[in-house]
N, C-alpha and C. Protein backbone atom coordinates (compact mmCIF):
# COMPACT_ATOMS: atom_id res chain seq x y z
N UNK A 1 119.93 93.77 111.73
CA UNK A 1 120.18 92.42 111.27
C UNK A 1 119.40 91.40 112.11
N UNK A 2 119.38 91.48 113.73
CA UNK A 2 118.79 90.70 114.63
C UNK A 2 117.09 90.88 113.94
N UNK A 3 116.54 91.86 113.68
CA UNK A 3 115.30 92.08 113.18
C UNK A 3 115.26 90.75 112.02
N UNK A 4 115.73 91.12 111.05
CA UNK A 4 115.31 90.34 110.04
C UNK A 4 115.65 89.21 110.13
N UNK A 5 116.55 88.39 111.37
CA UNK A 5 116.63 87.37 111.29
C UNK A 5 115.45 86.71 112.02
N UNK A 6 114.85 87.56 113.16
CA UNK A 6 113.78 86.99 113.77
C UNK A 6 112.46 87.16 112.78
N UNK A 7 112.17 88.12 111.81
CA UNK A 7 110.93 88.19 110.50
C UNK A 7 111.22 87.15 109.62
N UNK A 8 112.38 86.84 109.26
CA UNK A 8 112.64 85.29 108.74
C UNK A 8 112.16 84.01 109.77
N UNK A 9 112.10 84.23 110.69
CA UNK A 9 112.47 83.13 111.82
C UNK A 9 110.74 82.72 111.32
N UNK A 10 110.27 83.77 111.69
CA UNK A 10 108.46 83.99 112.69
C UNK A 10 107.56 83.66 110.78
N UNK A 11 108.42 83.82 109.86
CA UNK A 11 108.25 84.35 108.24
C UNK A 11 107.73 82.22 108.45
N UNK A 12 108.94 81.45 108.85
CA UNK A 12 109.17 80.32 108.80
C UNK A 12 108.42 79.64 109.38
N UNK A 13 107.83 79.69 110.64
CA UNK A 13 107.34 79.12 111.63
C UNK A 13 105.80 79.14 110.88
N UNK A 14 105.28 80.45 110.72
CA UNK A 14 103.91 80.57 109.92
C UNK A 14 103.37 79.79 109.34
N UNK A 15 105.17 79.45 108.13
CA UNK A 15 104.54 78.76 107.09
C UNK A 15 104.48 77.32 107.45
N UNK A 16 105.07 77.34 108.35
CA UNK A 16 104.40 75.50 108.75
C UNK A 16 103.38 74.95 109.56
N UNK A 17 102.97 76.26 110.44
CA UNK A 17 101.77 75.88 110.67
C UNK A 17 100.73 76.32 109.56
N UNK A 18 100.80 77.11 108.24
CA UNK A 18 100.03 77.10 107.59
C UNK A 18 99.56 75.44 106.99
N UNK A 19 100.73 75.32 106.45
CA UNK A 19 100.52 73.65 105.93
C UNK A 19 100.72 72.37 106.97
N UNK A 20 100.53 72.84 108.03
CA UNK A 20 99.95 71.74 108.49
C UNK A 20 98.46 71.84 109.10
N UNK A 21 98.09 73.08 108.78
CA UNK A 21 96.46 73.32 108.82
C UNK A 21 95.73 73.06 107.62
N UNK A 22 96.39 73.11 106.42
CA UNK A 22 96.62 72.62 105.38
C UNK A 22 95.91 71.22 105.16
N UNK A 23 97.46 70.55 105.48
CA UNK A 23 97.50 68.98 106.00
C UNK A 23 96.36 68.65 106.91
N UNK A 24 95.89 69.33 107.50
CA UNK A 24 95.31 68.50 108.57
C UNK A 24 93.60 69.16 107.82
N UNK A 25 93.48 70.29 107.10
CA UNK A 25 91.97 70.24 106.25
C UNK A 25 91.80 69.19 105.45
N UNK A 26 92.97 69.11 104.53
CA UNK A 26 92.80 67.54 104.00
C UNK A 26 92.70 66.28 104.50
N UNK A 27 93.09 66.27 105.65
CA UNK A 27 92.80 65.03 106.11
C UNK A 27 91.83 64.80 106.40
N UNK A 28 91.05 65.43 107.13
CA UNK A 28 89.21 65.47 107.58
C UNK A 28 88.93 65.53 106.41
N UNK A 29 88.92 66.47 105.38
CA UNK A 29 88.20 66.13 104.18
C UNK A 29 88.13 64.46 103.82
N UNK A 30 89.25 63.76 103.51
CA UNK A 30 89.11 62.54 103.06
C UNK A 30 88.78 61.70 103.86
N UNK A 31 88.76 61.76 105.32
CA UNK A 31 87.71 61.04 106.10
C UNK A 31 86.48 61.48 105.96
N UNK A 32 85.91 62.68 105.97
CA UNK A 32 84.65 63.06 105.52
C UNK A 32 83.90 62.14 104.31
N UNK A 33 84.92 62.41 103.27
CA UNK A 33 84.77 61.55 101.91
C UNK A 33 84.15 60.26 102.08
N UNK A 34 85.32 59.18 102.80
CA UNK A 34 85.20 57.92 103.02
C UNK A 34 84.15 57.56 103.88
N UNK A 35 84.08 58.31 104.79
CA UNK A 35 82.74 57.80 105.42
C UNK A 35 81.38 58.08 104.52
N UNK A 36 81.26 59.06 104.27
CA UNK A 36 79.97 59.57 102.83
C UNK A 36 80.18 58.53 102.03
N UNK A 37 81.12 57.63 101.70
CA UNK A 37 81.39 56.38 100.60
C UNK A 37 80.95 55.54 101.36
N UNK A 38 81.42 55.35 102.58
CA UNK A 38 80.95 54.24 103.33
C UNK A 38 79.61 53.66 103.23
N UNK A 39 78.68 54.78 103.98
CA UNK A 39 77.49 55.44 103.49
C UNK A 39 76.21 54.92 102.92
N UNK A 40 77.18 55.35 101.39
CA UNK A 40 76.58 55.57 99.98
C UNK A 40 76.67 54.21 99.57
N UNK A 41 77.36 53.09 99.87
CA UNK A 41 77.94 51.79 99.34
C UNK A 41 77.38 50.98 100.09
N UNK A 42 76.73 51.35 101.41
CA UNK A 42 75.96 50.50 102.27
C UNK A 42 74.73 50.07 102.10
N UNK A 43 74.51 51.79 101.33
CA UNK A 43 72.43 51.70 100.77
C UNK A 43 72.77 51.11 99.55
N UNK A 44 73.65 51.29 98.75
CA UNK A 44 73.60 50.40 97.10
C UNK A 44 73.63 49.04 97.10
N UNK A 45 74.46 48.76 98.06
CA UNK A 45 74.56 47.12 98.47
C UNK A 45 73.82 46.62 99.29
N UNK A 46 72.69 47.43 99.66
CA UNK A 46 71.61 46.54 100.14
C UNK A 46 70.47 46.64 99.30
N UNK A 47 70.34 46.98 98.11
CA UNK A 47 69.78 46.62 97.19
C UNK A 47 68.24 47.58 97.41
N UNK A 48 68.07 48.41 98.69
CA UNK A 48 67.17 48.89 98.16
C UNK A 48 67.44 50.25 98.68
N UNK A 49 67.12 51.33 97.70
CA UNK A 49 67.61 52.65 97.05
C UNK A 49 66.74 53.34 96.18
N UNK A 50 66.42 54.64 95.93
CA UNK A 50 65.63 55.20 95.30
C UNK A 50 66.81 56.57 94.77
N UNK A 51 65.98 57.31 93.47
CA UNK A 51 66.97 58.04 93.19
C UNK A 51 65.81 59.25 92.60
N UNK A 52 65.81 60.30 93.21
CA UNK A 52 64.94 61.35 92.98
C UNK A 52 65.97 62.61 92.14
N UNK A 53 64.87 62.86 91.26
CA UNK A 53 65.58 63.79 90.41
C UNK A 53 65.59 65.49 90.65
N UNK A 54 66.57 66.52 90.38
CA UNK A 54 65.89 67.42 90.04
C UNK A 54 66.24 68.23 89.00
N UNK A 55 66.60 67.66 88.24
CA UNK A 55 67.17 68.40 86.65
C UNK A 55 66.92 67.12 85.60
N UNK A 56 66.53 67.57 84.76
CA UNK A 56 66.49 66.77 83.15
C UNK A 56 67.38 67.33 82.63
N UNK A 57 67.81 67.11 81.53
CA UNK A 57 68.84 67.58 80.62
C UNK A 57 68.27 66.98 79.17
N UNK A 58 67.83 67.16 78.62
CA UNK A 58 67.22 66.09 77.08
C UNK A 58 68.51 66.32 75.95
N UNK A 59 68.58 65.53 75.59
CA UNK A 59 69.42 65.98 74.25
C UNK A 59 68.76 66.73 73.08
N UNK A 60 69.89 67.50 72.64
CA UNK A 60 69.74 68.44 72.23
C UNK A 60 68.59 69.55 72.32
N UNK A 61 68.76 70.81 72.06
CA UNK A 61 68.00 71.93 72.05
C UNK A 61 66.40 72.55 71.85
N UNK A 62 65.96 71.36 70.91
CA UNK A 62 65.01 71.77 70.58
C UNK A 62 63.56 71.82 71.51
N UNK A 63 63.74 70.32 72.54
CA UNK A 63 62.53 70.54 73.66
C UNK A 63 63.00 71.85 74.53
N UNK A 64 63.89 72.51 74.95
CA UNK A 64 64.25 73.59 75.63
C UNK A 64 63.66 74.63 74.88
N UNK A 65 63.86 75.09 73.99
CA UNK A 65 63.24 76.27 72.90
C UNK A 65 61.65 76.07 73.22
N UNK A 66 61.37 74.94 72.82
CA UNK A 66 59.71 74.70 73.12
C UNK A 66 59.30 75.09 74.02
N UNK A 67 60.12 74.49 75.04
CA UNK A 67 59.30 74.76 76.67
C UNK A 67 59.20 76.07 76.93
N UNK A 68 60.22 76.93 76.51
CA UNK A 68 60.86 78.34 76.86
C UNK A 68 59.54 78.98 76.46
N UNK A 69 58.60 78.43 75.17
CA UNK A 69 57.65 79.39 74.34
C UNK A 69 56.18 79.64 75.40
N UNK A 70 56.38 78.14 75.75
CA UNK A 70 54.84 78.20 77.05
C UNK A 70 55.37 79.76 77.98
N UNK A 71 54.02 79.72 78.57
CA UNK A 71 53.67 81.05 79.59
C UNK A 71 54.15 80.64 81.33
N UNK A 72 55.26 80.52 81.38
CA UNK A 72 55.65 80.62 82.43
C UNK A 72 57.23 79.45 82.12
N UNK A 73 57.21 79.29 81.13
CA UNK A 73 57.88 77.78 80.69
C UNK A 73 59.46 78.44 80.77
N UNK A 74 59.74 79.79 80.99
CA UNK A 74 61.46 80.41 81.12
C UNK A 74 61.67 79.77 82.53
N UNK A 75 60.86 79.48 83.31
CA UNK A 75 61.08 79.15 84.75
C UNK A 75 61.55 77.62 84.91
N UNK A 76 61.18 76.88 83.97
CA UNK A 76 61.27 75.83 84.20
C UNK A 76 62.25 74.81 83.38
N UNK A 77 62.70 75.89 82.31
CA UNK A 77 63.65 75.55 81.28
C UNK A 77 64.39 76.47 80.79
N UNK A 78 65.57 76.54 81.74
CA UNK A 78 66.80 77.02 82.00
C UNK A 78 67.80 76.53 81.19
N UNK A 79 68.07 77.13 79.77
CA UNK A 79 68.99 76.86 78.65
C UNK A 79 68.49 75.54 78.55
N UNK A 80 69.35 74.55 78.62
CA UNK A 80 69.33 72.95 77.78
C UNK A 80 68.71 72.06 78.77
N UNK A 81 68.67 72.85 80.43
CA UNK A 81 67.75 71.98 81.75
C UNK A 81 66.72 71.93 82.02
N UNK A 82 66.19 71.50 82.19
CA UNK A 82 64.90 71.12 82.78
C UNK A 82 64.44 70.65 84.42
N UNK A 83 63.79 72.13 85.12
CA UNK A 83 63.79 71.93 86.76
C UNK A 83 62.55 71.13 86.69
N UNK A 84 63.20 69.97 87.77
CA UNK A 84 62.07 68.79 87.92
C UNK A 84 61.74 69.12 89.69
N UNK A 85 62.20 69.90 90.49
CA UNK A 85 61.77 69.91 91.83
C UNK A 85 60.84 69.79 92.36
N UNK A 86 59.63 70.54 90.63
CA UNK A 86 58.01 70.47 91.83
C UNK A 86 57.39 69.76 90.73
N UNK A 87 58.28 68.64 90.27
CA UNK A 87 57.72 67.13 89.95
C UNK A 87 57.90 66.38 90.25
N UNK A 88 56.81 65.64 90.63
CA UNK A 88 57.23 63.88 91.18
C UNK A 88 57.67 63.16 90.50
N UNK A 89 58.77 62.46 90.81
CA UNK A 89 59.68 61.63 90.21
C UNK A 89 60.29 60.96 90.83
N UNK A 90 60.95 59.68 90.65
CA UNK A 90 61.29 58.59 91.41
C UNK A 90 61.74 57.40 90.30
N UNK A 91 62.91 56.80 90.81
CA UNK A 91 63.45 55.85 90.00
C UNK A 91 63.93 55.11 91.51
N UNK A 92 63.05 53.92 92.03
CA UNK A 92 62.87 52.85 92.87
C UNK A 92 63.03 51.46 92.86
N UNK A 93 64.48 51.02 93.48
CA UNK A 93 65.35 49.81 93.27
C UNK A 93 65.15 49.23 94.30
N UNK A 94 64.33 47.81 94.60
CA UNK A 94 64.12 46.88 95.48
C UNK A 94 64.34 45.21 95.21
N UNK A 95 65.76 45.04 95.58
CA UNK A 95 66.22 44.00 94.96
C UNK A 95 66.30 43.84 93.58
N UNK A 96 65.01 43.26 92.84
CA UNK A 96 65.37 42.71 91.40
C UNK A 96 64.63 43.70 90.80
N UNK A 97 63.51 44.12 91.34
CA UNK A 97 62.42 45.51 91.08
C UNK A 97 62.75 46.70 90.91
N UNK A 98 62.04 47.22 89.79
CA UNK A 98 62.40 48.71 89.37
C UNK A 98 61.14 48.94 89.62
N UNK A 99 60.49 50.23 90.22
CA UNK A 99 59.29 51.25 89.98
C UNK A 99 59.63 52.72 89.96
N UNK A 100 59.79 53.08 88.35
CA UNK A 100 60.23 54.04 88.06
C UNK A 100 58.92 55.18 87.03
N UNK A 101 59.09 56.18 87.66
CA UNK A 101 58.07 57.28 86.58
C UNK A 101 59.41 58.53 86.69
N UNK A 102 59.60 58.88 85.73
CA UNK A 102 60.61 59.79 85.48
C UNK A 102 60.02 60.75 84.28
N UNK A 103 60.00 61.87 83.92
CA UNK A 103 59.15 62.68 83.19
C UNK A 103 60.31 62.41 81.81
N UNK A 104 59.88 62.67 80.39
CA UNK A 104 60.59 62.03 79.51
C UNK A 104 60.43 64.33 78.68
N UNK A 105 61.65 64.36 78.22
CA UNK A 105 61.39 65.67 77.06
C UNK A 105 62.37 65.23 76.39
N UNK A 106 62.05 65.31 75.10
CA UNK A 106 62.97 64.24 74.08
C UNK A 106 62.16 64.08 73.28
N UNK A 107 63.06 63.38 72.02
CA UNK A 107 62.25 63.23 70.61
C UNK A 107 61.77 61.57 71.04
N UNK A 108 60.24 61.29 70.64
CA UNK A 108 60.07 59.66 70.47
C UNK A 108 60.65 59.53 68.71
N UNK A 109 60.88 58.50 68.62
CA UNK A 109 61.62 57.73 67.26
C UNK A 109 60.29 57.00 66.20
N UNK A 110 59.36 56.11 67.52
CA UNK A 110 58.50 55.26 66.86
C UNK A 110 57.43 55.79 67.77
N UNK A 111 56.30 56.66 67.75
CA UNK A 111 55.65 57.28 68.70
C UNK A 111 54.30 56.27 68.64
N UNK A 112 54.03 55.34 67.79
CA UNK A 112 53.09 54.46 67.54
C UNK A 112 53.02 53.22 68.48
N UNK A 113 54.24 52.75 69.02
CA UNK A 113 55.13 52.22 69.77
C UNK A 113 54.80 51.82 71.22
N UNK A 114 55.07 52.73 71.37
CA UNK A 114 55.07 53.21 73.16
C UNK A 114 54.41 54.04 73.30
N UNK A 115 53.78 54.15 74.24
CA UNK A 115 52.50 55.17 75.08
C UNK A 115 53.67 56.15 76.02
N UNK A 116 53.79 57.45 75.58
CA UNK A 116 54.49 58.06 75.98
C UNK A 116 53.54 59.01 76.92
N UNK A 117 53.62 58.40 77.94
CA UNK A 117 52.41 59.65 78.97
C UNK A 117 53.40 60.52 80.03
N UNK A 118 53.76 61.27 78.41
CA UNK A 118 54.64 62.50 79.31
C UNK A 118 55.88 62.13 80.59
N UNK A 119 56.31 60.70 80.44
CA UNK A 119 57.26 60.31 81.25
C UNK A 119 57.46 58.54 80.60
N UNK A 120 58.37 58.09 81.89
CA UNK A 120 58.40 56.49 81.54
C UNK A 120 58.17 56.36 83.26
N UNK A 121 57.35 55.16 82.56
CA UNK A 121 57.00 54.91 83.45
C UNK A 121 56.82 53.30 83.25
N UNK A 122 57.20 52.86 84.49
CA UNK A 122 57.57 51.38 84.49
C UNK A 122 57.71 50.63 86.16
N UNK A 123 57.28 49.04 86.32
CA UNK A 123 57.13 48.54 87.37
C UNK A 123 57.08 46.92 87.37
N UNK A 124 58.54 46.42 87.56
CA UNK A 124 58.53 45.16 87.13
C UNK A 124 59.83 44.76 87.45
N UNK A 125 60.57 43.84 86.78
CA UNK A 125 61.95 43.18 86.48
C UNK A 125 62.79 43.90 86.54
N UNK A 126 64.03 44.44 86.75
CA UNK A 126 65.25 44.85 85.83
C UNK A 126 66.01 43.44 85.47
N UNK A 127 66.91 43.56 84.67
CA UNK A 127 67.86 42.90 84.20
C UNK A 127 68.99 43.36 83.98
N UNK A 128 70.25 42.38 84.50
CA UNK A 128 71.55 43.27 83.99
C UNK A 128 72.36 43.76 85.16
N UNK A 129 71.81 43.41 86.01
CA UNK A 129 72.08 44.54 87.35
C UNK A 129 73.81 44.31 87.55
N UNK A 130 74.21 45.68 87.87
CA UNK A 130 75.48 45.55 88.09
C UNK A 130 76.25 46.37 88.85
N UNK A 131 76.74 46.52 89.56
CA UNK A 131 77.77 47.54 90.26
C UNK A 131 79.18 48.03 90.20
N UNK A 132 79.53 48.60 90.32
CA UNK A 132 81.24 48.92 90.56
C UNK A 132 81.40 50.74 90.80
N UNK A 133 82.53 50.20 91.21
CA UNK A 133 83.35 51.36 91.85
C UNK A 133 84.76 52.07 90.97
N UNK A 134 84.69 53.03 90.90
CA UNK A 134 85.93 53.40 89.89
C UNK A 134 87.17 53.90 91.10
N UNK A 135 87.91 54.48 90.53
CA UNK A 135 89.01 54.93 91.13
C UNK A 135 88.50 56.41 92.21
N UNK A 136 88.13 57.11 91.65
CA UNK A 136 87.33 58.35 92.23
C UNK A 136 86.52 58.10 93.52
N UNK A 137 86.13 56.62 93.94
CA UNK A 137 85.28 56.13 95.05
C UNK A 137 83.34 56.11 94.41
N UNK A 138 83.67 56.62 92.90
CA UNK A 138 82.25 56.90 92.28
C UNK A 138 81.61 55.30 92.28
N UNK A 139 80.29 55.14 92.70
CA UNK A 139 79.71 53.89 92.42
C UNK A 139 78.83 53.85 91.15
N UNK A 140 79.45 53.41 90.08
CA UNK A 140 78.45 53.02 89.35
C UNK A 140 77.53 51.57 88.72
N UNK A 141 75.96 51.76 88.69
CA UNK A 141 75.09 51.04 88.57
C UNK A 141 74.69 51.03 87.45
N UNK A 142 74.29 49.75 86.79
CA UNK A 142 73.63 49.41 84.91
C UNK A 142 72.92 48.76 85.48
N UNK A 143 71.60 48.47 84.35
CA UNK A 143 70.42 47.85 84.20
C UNK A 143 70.09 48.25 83.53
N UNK A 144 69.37 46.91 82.96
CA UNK A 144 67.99 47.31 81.98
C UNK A 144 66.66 47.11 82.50
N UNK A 145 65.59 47.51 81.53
CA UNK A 145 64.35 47.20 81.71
C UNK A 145 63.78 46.69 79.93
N UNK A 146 62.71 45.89 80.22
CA UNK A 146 62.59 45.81 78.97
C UNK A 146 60.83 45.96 78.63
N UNK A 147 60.56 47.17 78.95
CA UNK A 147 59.08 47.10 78.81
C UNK A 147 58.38 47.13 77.35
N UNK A 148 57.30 46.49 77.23
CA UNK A 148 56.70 46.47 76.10
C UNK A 148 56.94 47.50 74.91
N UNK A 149 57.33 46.74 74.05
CA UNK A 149 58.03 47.85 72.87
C UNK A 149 58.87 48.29 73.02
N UNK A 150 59.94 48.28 73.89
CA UNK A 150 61.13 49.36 74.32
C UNK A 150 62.02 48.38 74.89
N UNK A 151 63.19 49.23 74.98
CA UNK A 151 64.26 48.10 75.63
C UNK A 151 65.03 49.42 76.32
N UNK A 152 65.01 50.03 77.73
CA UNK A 152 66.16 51.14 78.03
C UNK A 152 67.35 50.88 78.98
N UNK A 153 67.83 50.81 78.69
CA UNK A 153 69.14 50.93 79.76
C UNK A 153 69.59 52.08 80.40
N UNK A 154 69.56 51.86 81.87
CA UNK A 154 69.99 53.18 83.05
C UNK A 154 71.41 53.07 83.29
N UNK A 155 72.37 54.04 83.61
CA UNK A 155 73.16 54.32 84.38
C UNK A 155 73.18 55.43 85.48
N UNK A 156 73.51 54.91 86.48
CA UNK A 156 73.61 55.63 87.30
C UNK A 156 75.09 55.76 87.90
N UNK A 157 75.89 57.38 87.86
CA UNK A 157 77.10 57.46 88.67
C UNK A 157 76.44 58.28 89.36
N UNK A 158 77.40 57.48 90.88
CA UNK A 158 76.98 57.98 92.15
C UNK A 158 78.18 58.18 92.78
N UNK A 159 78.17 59.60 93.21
CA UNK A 159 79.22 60.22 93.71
C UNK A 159 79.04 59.64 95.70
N UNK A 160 80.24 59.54 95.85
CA UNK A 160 80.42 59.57 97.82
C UNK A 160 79.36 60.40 98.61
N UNK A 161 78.83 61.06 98.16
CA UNK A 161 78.18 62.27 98.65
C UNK A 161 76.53 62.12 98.85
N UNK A 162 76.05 61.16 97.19
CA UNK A 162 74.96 60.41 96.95
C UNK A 162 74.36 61.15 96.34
N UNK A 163 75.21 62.82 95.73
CA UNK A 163 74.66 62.90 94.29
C UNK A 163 75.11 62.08 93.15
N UNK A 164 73.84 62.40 92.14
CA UNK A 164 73.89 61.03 90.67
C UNK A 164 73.76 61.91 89.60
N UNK A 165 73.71 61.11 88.91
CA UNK A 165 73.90 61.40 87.05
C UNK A 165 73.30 60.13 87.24
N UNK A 166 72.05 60.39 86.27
CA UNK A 166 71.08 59.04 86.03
C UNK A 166 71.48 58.95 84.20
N UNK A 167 71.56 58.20 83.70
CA UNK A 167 71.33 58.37 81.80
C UNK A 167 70.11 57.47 81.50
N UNK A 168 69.34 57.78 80.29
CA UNK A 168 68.76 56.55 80.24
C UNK A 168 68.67 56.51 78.61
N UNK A 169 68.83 55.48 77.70
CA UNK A 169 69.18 55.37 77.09
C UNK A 169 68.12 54.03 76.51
N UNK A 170 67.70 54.50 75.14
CA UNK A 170 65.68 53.51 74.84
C UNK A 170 66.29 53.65 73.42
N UNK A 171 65.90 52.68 72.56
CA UNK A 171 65.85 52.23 71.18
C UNK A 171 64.96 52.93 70.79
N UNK A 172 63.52 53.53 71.37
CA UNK A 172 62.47 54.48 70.85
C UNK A 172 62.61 55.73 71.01
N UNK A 173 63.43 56.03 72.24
CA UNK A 173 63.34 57.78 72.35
C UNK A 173 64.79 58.20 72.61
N UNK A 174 64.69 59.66 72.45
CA UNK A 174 66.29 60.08 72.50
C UNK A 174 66.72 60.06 74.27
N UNK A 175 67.67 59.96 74.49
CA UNK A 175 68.75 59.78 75.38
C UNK A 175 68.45 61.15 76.33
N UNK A 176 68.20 60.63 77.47
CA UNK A 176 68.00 62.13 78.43
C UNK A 176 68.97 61.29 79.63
N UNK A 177 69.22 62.66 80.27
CA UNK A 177 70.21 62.26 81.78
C UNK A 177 69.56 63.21 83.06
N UNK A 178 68.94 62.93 83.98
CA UNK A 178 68.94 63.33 84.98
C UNK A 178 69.65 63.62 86.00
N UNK A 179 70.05 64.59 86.85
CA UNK A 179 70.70 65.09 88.08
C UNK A 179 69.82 65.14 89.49
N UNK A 180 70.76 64.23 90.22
CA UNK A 180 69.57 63.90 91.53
C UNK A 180 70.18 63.72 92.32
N UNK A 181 69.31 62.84 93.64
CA UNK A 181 70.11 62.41 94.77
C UNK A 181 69.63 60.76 94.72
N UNK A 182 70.63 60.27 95.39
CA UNK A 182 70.32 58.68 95.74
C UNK A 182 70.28 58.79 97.46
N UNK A 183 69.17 57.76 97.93
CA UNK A 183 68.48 58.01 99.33
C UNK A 183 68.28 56.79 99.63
N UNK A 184 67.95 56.38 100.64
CA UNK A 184 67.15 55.51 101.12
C UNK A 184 65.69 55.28 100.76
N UNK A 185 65.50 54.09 100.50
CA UNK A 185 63.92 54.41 99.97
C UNK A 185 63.03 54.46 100.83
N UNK A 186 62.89 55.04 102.07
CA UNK A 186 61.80 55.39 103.08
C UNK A 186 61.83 56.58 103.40
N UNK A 187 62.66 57.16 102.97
CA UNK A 187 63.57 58.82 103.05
C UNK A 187 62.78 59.70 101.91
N UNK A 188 61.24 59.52 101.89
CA UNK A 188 61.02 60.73 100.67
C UNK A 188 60.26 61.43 101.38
């Protein structure tokens, strides 16, 4: 009887230092978090930030099938993604300034339009600019651009961490979203 009262005892004791090792992983985690927010909210709010990609995503299927057909093109178009790592790319926020070349795979709408040189590419104004923060600590950023013939609007959610989800979203071409990091813009 003395046995099992002390395997209950030691049964008990375990379990509270389990959860308070527990307790106490979570707690560093969410300081970890908050400071990575801290961070991440310091470079957005100082207005200058760059956001390098390394995945496309195009809507829908059909540029993926394509790419898949080129001679080496399984490597680089992975189901519905598109690896952008050993492409240069850059979407560059300096105050009111965008200088962005981002590679475009997607349907054009009006191809007569816009000079589609295998990306967008753009260096000028934004408009629209905006920030916020959701509940999650996610920062998200809107703007537009409005380059000749086109009108696109970006979003960017930016996780604590300073990975993104870029969208971009054009009256001429279909809707693609990029997966990246947000950096400092002297950091490439």
């Amino acid at each position: 009887m003395k046995k099992l009262v002390l395997i209950l005892l030691l049964l008990m004791v375990s379990g509270d230092l389990v959860s308070q090792n527990r307790k106490q992983r979570k707690a560093e985690k969410k300081a970890r978090v908050e400071a990575q927010f801290k961070k991440t909210k310091a470079l957005i709010d100082s207005g200058k930030f760059q956001f390098v990609a390394q995945s496309a995503t195009p809507l829908g299927n059909d540029v993926a099938r394509v790419g898949r057909s080129f001679n080496g093109g399984s490597a680089i178009f992975q189901g519905n993604r598109v690896n952008l790592t050993s492409i240069d790319n850059a979407l560059i926020i300096t105050n009111e300034n965008a200088e962005i070349f981002l590679p475009f795979f997607g349907r054009v709408f009006f191809p007569n339009k816009i000079n589609n040189q295998s990306g967008i590419a753009y260096n000028g104004k934004i408009d629209n600019y905006e920030v916020k923060i959701d509940k999650k600590n996610r920062i998200l950023v809107k703007f537009t651009i409005d380059p000749k013939d086109d009108f696109i609007k970006y979003t960017l959610l930016i996780n604590p961490s300073g990975s993104t989800l870029c969208t971009m979203n054009s009256t001429n071409r279909q809707t693609i979203s990029y997966n990246g990091t947000v950096m400092a813009k002297n950091d490439l």
